[in-house]
Protein backbone atom coordinates (compact mmCIF):
# COMPACT_ATOMS: atom_id res chain seq x y z
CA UNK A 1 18.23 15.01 7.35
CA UNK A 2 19.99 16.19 3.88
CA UNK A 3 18.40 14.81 0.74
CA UNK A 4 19.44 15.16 -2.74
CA UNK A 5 15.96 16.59 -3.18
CA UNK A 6 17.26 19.93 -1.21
CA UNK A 7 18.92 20.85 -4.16
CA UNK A 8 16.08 21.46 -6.41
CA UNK A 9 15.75 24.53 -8.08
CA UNK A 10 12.67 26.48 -7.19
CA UNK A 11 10.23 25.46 -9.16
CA UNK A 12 11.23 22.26 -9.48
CA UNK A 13 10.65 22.09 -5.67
CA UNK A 14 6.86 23.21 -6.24
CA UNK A 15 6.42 21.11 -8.61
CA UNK A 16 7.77 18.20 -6.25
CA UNK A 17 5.69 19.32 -3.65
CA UNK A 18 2.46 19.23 -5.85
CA UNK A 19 3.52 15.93 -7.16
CA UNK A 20 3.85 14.45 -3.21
CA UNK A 21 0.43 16.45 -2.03
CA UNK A 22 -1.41 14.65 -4.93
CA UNK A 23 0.34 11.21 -4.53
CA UNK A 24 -0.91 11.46 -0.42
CA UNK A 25 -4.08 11.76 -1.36
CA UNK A 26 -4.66 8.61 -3.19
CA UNK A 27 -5.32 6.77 -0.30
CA UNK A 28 -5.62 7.48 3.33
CA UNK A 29 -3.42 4.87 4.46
CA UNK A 30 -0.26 5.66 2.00
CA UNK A 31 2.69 6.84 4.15
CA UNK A 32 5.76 8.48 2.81
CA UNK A 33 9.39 7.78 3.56
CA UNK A 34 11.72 10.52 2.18
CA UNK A 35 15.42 8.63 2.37
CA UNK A 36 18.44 10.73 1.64
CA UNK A 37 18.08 9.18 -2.32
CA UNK A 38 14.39 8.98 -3.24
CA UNK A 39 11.08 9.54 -1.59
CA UNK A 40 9.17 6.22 -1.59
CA UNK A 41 5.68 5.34 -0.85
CA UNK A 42 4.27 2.17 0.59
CA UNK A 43 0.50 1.76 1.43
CA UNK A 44 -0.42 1.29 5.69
CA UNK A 45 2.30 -0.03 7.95
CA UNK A 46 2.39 -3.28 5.67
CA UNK A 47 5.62 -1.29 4.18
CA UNK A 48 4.48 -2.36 1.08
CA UNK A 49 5.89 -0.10 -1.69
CA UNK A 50 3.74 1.11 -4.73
CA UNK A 51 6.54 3.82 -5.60
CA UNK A 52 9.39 5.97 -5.50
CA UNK A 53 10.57 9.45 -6.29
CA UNK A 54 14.38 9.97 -7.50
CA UNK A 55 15.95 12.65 -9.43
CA UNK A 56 17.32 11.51 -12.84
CA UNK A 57 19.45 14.28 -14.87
CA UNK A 58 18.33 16.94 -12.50
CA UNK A 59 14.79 16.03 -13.63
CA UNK A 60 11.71 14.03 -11.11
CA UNK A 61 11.42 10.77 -12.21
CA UNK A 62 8.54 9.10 -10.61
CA UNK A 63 8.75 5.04 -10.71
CA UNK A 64 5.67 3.45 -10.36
CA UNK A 65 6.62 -0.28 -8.54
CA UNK A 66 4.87 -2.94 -9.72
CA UNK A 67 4.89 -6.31 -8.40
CA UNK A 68 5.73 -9.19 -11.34
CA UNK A 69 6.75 -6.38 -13.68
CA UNK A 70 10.69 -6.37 -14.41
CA UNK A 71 11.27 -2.68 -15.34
CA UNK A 72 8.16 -0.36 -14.83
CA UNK A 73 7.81 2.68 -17.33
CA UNK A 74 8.74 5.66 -15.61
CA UNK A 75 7.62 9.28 -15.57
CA UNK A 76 9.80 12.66 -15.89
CA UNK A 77 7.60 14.92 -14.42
CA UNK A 78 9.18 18.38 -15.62
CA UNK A 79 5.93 20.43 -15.75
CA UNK A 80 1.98 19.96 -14.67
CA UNK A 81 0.80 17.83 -17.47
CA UNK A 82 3.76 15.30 -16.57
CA UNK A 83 2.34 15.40 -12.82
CA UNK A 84 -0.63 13.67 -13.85
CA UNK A 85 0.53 11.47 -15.80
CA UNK A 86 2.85 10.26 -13.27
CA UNK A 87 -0.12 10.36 -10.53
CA UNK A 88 -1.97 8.34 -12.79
CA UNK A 89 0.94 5.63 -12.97
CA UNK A 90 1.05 5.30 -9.40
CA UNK A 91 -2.51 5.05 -8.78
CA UNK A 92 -2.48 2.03 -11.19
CA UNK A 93 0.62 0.54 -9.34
CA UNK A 94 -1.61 1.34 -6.11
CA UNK A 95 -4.27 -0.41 -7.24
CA UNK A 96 -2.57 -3.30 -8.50
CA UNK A 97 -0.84 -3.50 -4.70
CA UNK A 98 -4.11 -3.31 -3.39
CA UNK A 99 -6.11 -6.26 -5.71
């Protein structure tokens, strides 16, 4: 399957992949669905969503989703600073899912 994501320059695409590796290991149970549009992660079979990955200006914008919040802050991750940042941000929405 084609997704927008194989269009990534090089090192975008590393940092991508270092951005999914640390997102999968949050949790043992989080499974990822890459979609032709966005990567999106939901925790166990449940299919309940904590976030999603989507390209935004040829920039990795990771959107944490947060249940009862209308328009989560999202994250540009552009270099290896920004990947933590946006980790962080879905570990929170993770752990909201998950209390």
């Amino acid at each position: 399957m084609s997704t927008v994501f194989d269009r990534l320059s090089e090192d975008k695409r590393k940092l991508l992949g270092e951005l999914r590796a640390q997102i999968m290991e949050l949790d043992r149970e989080v499974i990822e669905q890459v979609r032709p549009h966005r990567i999106v992660y939901s925790k166990n079979f449940l299919m309940m969503d904590f976030a999603e990955i989507t390209l935004k200006g040829g920039g990795i914008q990771v959107t944490p989703i947060l249940r009862g919040v209308e328009n989560p802050e999202s994250v540009l991750v552009n270099d290896s600073e920004s990947i933590q940042r946006a980790v962080e941000a879905v570990r929170e929405a993770l752990k909201r899912l998950a209390g």
